[in-house]
PDB file of N, CA and C in Angstrom:
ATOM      1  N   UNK A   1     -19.317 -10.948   6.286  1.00  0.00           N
ATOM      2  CA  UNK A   1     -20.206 -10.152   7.093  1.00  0.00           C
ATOM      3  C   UNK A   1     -20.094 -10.535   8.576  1.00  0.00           C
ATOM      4  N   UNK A   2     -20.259 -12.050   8.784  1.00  0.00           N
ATOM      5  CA  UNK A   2     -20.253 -12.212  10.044  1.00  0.00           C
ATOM      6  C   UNK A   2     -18.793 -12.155  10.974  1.00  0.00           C
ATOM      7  N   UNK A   3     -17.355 -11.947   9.960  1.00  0.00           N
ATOM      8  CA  UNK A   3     -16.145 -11.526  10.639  1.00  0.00           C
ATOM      9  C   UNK A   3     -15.806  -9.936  10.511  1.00  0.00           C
ATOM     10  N   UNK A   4     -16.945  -9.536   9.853  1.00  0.00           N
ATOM     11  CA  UNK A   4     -16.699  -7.875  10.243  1.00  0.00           C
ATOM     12  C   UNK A   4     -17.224  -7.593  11.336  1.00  0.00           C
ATOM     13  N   UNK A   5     -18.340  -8.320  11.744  1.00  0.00           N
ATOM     14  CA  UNK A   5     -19.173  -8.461  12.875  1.00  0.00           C
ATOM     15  C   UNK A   5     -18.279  -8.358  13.879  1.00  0.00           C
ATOM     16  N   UNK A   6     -17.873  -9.646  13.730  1.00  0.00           N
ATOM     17  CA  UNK A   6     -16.716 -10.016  14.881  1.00  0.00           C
ATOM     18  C   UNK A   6     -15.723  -8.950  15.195  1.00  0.00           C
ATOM     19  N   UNK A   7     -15.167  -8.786  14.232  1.00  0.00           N
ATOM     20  CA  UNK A   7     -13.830  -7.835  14.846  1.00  0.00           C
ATOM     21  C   UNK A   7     -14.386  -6.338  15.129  1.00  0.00           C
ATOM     22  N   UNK A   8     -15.903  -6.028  14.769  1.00  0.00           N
ATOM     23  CA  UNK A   8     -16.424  -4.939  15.535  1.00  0.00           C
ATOM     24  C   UNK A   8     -16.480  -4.978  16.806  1.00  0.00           C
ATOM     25  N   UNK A   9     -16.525  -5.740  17.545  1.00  0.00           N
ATOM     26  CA  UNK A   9     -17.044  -6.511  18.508  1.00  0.00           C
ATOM     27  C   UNK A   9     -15.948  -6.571  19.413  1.00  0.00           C
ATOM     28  N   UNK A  10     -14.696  -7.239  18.689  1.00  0.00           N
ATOM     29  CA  UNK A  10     -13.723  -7.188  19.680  1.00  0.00           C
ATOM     30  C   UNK A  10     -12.973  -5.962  19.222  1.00  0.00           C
ATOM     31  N   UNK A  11     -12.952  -5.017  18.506  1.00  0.00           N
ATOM     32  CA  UNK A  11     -12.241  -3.852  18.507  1.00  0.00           C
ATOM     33  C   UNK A  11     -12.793  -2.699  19.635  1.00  0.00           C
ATOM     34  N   UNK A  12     -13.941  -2.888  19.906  1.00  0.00           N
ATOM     35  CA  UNK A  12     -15.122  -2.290  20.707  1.00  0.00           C
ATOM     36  C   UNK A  12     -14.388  -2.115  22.000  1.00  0.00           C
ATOM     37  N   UNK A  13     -14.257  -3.352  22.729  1.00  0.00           N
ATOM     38  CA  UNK A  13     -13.813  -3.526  23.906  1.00  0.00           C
ATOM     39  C   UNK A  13     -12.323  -4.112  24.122  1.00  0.00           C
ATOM     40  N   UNK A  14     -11.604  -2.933  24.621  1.00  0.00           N
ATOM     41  CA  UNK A  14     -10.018  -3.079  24.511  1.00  0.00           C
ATOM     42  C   UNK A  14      -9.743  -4.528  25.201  1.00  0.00           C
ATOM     43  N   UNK A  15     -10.285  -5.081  26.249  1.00  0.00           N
ATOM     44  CA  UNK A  15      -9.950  -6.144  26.699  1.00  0.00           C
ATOM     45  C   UNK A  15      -9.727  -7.555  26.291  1.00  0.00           C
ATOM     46  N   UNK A  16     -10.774  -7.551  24.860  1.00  0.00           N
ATOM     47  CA  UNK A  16     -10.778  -8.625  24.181  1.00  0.00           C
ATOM     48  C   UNK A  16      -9.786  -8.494  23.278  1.00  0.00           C
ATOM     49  N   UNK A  17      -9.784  -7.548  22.762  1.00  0.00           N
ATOM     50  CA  UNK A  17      -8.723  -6.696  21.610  1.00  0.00           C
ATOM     51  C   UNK A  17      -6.946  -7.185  22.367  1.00  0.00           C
ATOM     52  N   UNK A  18      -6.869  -6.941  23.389  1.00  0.00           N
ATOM     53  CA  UNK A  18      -5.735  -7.685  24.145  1.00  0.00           C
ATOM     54  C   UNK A  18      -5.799  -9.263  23.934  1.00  0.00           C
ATOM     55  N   UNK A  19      -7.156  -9.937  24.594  1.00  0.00           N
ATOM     56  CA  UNK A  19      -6.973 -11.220  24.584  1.00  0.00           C
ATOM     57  C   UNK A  19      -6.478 -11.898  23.464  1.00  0.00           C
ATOM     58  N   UNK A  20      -7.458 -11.301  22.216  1.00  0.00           N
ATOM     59  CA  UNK A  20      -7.652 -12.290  20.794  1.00  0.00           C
ATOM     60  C   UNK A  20      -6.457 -11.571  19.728  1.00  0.00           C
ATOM     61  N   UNK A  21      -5.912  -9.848  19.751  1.00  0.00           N
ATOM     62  CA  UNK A  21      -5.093  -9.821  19.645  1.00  0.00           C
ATOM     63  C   UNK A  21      -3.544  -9.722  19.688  1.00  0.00           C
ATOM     64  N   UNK A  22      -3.366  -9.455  21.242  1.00  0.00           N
ATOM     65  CA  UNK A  22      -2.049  -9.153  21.665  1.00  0.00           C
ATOM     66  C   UNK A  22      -1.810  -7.567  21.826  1.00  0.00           C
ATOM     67  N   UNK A  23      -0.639  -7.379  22.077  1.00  0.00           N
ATOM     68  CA  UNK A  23       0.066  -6.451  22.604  1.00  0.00           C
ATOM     69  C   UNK A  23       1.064  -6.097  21.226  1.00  0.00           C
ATOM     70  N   UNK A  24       1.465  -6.718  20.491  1.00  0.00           N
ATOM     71  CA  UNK A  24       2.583  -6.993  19.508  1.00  0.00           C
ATOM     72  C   UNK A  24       2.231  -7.458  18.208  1.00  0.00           C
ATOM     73  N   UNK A  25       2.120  -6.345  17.092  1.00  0.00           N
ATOM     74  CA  UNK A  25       1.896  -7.850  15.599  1.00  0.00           C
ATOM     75  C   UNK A  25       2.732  -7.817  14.956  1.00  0.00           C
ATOM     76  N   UNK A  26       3.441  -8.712  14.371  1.00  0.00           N
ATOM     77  CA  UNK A  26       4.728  -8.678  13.390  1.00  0.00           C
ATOM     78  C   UNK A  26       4.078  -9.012  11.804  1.00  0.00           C
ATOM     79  N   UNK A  27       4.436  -7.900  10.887  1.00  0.00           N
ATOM     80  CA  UNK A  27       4.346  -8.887   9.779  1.00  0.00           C
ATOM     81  C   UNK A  27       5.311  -8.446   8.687  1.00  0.00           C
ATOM     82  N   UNK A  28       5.079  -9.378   7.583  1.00  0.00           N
ATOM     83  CA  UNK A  28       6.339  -9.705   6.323  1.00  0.00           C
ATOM     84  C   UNK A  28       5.930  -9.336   5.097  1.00  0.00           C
ATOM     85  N   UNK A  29       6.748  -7.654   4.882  1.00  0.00           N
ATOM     86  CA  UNK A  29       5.887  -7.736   3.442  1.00  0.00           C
ATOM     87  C   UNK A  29       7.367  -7.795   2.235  1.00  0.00           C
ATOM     88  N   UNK A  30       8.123  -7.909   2.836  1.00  0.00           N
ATOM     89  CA  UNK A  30       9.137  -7.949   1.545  1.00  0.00           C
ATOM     90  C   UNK A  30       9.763  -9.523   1.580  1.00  0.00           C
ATOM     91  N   UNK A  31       9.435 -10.529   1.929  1.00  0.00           N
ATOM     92  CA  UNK A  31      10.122 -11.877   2.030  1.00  0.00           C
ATOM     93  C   UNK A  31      10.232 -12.584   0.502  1.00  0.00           C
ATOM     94  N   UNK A  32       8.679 -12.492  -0.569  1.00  0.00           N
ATOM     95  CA  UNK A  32       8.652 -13.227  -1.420  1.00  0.00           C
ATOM     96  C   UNK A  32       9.340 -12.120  -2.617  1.00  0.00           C
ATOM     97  N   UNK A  33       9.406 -10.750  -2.670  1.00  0.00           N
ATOM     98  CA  UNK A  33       9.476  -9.650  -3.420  1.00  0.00           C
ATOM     99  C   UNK A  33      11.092  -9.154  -3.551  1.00  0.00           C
ATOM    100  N   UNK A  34      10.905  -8.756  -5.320  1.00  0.00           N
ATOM    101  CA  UNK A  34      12.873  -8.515  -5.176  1.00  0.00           C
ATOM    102  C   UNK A  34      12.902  -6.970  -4.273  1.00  0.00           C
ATOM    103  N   UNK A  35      12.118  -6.061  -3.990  1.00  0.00           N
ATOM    104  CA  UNK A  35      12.137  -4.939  -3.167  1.00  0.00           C
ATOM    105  C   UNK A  35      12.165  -4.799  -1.850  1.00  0.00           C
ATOM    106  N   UNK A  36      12.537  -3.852  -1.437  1.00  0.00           N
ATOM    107  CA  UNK A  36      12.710  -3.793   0.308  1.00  0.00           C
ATOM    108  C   UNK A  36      11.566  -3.928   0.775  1.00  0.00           C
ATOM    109  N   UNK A  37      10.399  -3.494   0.155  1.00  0.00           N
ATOM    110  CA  UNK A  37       8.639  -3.210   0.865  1.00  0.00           C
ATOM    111  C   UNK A  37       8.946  -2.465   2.026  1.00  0.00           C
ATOM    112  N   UNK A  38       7.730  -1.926   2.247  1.00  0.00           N
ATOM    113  CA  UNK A  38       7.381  -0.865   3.257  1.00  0.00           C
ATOM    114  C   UNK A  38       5.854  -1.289   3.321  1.00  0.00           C
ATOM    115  N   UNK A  39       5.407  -0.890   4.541  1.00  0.00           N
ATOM    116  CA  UNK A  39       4.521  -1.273   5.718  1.00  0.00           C
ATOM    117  C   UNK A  39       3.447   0.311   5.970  1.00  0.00           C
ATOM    118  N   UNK A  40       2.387   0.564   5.552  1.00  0.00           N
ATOM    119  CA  UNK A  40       1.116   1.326   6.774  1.00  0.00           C
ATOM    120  C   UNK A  40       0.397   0.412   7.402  1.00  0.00           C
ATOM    121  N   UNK A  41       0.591  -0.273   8.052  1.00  0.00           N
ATOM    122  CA  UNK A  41      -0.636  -1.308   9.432  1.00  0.00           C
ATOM    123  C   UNK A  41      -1.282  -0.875   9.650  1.00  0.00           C
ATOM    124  N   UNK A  42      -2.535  -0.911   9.800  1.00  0.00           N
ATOM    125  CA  UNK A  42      -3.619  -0.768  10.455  1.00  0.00           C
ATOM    126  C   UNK A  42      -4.050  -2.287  10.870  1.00  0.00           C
ATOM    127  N   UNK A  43      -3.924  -1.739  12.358  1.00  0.00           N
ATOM    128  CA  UNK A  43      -4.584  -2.769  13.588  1.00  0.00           C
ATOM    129  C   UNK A  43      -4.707  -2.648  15.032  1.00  0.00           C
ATOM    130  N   UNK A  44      -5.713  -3.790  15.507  1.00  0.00           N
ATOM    131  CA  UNK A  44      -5.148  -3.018  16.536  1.00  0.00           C
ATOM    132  C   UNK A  44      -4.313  -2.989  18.222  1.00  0.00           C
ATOM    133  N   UNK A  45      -3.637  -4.099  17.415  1.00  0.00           N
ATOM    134  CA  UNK A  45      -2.077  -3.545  18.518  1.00  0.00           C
ATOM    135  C   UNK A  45      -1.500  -2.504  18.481  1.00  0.00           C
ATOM    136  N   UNK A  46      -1.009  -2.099  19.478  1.00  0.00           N
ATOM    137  CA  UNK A  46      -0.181  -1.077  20.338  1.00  0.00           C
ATOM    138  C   UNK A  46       0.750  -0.238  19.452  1.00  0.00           C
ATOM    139  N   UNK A  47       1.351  -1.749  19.304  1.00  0.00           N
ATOM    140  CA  UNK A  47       2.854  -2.324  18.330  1.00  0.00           C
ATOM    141  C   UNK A  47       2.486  -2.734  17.548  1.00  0.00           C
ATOM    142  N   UNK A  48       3.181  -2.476  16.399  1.00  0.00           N
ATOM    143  CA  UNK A  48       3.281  -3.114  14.986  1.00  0.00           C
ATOM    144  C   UNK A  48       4.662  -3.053  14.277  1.00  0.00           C
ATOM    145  N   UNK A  49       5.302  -4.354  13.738  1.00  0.00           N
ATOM    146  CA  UNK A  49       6.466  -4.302  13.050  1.00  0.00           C
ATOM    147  C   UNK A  49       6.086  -4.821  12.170  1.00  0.00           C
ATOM    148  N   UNK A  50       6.396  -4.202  10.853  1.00  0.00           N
ATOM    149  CA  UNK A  50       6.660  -4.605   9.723  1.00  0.00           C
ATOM    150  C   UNK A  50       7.672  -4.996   9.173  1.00  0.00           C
ATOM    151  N   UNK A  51       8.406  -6.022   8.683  1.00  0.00           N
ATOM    152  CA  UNK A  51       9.530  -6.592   8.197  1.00  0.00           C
ATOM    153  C   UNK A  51       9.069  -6.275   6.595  1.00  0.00           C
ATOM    154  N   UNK A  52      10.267  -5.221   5.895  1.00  0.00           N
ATOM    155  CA  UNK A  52      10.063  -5.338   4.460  1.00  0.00           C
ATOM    156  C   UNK A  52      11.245  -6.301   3.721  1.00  0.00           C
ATOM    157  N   UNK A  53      12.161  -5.686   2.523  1.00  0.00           N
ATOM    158  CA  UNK A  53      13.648  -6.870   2.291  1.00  0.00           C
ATOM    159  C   UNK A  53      14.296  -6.092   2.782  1.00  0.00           C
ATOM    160  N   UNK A  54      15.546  -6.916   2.376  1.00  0.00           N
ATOM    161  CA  UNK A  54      16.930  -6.330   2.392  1.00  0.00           C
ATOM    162  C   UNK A  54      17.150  -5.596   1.107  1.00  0.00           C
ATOM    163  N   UNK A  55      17.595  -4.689   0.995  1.00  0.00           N
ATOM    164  CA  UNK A  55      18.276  -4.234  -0.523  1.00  0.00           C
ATOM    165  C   UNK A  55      19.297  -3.395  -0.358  1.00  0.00           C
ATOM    166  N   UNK A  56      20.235  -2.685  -1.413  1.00  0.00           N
ATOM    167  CA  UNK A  56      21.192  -1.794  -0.972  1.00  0.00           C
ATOM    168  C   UNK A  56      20.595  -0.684  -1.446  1.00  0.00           C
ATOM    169  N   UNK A  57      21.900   0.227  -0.346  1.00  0.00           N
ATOM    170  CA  UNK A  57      21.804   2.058  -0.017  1.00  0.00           C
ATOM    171  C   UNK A  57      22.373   2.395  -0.147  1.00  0.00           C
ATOM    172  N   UNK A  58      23.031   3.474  -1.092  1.00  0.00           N
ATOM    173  CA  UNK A  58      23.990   4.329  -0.912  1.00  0.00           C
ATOM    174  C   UNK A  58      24.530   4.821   0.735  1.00  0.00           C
ATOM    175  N   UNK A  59      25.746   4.458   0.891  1.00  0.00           N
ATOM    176  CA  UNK A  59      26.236   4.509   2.559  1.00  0.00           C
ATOM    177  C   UNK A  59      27.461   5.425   1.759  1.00  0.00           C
ATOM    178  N   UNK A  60      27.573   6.688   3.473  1.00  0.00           N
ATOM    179  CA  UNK A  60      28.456   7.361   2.694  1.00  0.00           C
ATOM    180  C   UNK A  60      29.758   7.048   4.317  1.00  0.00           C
ATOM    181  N   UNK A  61      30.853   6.045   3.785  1.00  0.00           N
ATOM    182  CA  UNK A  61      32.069   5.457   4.503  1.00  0.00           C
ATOM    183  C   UNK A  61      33.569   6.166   4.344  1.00  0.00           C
ATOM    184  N   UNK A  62      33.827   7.158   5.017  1.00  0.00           N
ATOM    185  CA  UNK A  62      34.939   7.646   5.225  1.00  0.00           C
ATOM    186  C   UNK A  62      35.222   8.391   3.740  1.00  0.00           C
ATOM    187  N   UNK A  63      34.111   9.222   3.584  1.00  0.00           N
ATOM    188  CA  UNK A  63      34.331   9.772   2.239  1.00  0.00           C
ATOM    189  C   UNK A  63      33.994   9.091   0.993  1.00  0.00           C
ATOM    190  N   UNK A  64      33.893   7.655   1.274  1.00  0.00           N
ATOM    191  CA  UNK A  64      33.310   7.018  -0.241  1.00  0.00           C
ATOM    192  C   UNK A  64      32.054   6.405  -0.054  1.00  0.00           C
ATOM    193  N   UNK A  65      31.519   6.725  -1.130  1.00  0.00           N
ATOM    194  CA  UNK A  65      30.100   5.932  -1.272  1.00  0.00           C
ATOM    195  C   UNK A  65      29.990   4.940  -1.461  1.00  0.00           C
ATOM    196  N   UNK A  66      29.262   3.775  -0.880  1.00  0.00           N
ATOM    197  CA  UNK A  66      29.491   2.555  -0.854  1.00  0.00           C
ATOM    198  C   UNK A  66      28.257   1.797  -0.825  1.00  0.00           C
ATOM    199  N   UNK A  67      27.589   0.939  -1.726  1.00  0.00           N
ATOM    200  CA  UNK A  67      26.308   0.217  -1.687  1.00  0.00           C
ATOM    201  C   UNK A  67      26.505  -0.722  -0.345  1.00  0.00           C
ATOM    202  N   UNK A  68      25.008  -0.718   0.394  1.00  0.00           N
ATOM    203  CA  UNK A  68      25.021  -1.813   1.655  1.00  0.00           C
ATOM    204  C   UNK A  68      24.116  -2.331   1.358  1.00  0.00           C
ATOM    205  N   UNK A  69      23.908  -3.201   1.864  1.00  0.00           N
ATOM    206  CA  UNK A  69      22.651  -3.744   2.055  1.00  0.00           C
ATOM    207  C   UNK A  69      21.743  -3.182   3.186  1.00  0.00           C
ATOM    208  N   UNK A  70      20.703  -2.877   3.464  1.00  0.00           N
ATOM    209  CA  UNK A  70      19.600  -2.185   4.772  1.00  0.00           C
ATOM    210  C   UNK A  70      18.011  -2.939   4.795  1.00  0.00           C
ATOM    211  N   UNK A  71      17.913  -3.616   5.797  1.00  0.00           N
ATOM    212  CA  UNK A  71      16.942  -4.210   6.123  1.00  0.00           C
ATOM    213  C   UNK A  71      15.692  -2.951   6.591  1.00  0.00           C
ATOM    214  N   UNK A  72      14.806  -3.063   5.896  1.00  0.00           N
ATOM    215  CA  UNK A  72      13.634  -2.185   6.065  1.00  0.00           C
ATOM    216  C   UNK A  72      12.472  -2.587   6.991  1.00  0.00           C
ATOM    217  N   UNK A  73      12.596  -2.084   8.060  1.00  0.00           N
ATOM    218  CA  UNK A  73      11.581  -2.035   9.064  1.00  0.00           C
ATOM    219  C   UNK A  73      10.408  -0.568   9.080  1.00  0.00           C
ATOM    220  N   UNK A  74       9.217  -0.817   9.426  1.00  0.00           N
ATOM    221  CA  UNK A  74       8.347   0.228  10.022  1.00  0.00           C
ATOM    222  C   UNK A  74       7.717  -0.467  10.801  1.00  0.00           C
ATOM    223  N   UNK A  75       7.748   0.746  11.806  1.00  0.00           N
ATOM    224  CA  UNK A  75       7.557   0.825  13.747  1.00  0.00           C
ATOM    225  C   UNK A  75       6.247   1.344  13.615  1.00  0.00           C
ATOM    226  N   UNK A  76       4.758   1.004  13.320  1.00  0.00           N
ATOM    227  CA  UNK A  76       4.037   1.761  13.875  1.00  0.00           C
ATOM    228  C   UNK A  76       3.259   1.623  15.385  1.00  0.00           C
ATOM    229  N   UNK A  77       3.519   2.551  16.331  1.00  0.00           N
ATOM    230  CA  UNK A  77       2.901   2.399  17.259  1.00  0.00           C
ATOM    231  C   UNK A  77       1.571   3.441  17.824  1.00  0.00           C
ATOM    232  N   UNK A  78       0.827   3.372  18.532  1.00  0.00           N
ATOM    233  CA  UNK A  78      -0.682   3.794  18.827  1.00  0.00           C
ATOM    234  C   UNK A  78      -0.336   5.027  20.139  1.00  0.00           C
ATOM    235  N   UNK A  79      -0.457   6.145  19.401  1.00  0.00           N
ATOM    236  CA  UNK A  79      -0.148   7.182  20.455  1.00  0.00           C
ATOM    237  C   UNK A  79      -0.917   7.367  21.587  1.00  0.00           C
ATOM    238  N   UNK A  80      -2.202   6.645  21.657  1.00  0.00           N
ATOM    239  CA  UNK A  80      -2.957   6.736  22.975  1.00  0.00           C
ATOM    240  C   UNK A  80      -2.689   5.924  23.639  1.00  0.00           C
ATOM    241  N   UNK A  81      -1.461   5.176  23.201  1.00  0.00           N
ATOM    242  CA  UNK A  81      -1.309   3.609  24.604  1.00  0.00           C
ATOM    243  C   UNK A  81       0.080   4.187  24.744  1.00  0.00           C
ATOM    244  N   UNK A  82       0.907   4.325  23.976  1.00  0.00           N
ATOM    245  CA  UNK A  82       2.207   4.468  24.104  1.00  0.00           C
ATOM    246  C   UNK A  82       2.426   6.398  23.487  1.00  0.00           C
ATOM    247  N   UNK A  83       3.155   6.574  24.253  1.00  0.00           N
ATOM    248  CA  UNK A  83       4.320   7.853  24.812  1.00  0.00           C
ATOM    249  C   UNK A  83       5.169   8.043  23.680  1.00  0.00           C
ATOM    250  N   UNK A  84       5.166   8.996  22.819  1.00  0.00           N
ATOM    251  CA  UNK A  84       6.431   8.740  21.936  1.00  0.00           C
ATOM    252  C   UNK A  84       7.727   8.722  22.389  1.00  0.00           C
ATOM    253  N   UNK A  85       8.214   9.463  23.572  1.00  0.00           N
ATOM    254  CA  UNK A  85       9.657   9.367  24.210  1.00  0.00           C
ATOM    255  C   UNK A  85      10.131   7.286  24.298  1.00  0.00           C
ATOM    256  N   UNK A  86       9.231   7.107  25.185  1.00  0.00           N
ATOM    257  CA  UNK A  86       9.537   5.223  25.087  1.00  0.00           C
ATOM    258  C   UNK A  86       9.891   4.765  23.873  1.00  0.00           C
ATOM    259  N   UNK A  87       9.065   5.042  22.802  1.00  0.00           N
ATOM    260  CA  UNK A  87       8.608   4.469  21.620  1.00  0.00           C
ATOM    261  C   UNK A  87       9.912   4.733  21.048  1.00  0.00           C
ATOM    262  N   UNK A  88      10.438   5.972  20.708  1.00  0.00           N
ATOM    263  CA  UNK A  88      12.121   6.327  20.060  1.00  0.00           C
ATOM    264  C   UNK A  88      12.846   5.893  20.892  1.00  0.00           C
ATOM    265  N   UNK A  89      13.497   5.394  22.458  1.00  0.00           N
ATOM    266  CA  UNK A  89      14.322   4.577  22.806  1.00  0.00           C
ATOM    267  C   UNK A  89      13.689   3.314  22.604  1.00  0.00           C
ATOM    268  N   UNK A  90      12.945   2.578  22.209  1.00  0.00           N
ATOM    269  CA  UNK A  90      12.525   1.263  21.878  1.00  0.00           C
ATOM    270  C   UNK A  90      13.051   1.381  20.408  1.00  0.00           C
ATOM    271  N   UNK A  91      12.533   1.722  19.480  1.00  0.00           N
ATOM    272  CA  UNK A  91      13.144   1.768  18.132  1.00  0.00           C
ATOM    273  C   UNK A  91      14.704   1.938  18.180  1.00  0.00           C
ATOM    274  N   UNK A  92      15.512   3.202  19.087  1.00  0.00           N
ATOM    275  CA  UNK A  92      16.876   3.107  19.075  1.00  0.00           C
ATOM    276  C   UNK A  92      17.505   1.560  19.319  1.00  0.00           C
ATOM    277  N   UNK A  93      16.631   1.505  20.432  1.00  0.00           N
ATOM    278  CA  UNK A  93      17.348   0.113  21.002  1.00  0.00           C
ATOM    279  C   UNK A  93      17.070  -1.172  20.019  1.00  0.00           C
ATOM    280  N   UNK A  94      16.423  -1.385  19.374  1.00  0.00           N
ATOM    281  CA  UNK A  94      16.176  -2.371  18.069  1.00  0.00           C
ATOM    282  C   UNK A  94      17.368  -2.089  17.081  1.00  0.00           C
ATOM    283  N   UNK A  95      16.749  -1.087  16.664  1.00  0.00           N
ATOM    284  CA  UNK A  95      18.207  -0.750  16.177  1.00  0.00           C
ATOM    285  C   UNK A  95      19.661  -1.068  15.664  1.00  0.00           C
ATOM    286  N   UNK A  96      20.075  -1.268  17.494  1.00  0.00           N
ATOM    287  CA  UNK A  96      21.254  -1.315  17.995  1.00  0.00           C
ATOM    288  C   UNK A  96      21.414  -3.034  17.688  1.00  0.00           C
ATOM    289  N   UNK A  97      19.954  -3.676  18.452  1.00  0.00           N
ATOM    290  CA  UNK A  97      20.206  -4.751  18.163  1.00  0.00           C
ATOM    291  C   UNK A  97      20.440  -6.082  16.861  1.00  0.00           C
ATOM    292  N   UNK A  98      19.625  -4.769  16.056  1.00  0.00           N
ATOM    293  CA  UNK A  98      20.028  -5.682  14.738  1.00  0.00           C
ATOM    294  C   UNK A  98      21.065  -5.725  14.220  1.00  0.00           C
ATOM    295  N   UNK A  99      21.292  -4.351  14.407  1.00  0.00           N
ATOM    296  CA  UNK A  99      22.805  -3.932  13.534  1.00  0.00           C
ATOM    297  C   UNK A  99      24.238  -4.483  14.110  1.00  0.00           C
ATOM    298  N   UNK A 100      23.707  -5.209  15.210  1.00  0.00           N
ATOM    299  CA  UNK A 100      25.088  -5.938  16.015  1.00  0.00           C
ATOM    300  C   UNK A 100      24.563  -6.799  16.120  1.00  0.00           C
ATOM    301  N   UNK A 101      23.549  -7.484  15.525  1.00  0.00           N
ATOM    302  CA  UNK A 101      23.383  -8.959  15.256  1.00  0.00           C
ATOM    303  C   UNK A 101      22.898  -9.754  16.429  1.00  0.00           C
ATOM    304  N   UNK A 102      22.391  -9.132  17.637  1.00  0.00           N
ATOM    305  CA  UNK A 102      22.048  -9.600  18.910  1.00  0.00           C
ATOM    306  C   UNK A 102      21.253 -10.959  18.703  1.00  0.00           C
ATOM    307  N   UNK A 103      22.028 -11.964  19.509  1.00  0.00           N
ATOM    308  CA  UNK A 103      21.943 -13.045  19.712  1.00  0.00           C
ATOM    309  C   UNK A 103      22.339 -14.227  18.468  1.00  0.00           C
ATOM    310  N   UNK A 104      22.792 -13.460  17.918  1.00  0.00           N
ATOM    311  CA  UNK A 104      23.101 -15.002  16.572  1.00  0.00           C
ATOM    312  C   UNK A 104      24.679 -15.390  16.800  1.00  0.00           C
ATOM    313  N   UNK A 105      25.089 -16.390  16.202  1.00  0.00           N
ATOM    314  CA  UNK A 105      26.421 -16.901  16.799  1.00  0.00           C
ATOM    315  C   UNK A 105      26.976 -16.633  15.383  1.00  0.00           C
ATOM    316  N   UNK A 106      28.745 -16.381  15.892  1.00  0.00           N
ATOM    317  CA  UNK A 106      29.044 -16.167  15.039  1.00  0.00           C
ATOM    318  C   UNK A 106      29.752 -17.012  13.601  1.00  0.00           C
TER     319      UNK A 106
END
C-alpha cells in the first residue's frame, strides 16, 4: 500500500519520475527461459528495452532457407516525449549495431 503510494506520487510529477526513474529501462525476459520471450512494459520511462533469447528463424539466403539464430528485442517508447520519426532511426541504428557486433573484439 504504502509503495503504491509512492510510485503515485512520483508518477504524478514528471520531474521525480526522471530523478528516481531515468530516461532509459532495460530489462531481461528471456535469459533464464529456453524461448526468445517478448516484452509489453509498462513504465514510466520514455525508453524501454526489453531483451528476450536468442533462438532460430527461418532466414531466406540466396534462395535457401536457412535456420539463424535472432536475438529478440522490443523498443517500447512513449509517444508524448518522443517523435516516432527519431524513434525508427534509433531502432534502425541499434539494429545496425548489433548485427555488426559494435564494440566487441574479435
Amino acid at each position: 500500500m504504502i509503495r503504491s503510494l509512492i510510485w503515485r506520487l512520483v508518477i504524478a510529477r514528471p520531474w521525480w519520475t526522471k530523478r528516481f526513474g531515468g530516461t532509459i529501462a532495460v530489462s531481461s525476459v528471456g535469459m533464464f527461459g529456453k524461448s526468445r520471450g517478448r516484452g509489453i512494459p509498462i513504465t514510466p520511462a520514455p525508453l524501454m528495452v526489453t531483451i528476450g533469447g536468442i533462438g532460430p528463424r527461418p532466414v531466406l539466403d540466396d534462395g535457401a532457407v536457412e535456420n539463424r539464430d535472432h536475438l529478440s528485442l522490443t523498443i517500447s517508447v512513449d509517444h508524448d516525449i518522443i517523435d516516432g520519426a527519431p524513434a525508427a532511426r534509433f531502432v534502425e541504428r541499434l539494429r545496425q549495431l548489433v548485427e555488426d557486433a559494435y564494440g566487441l573484439e574479435a
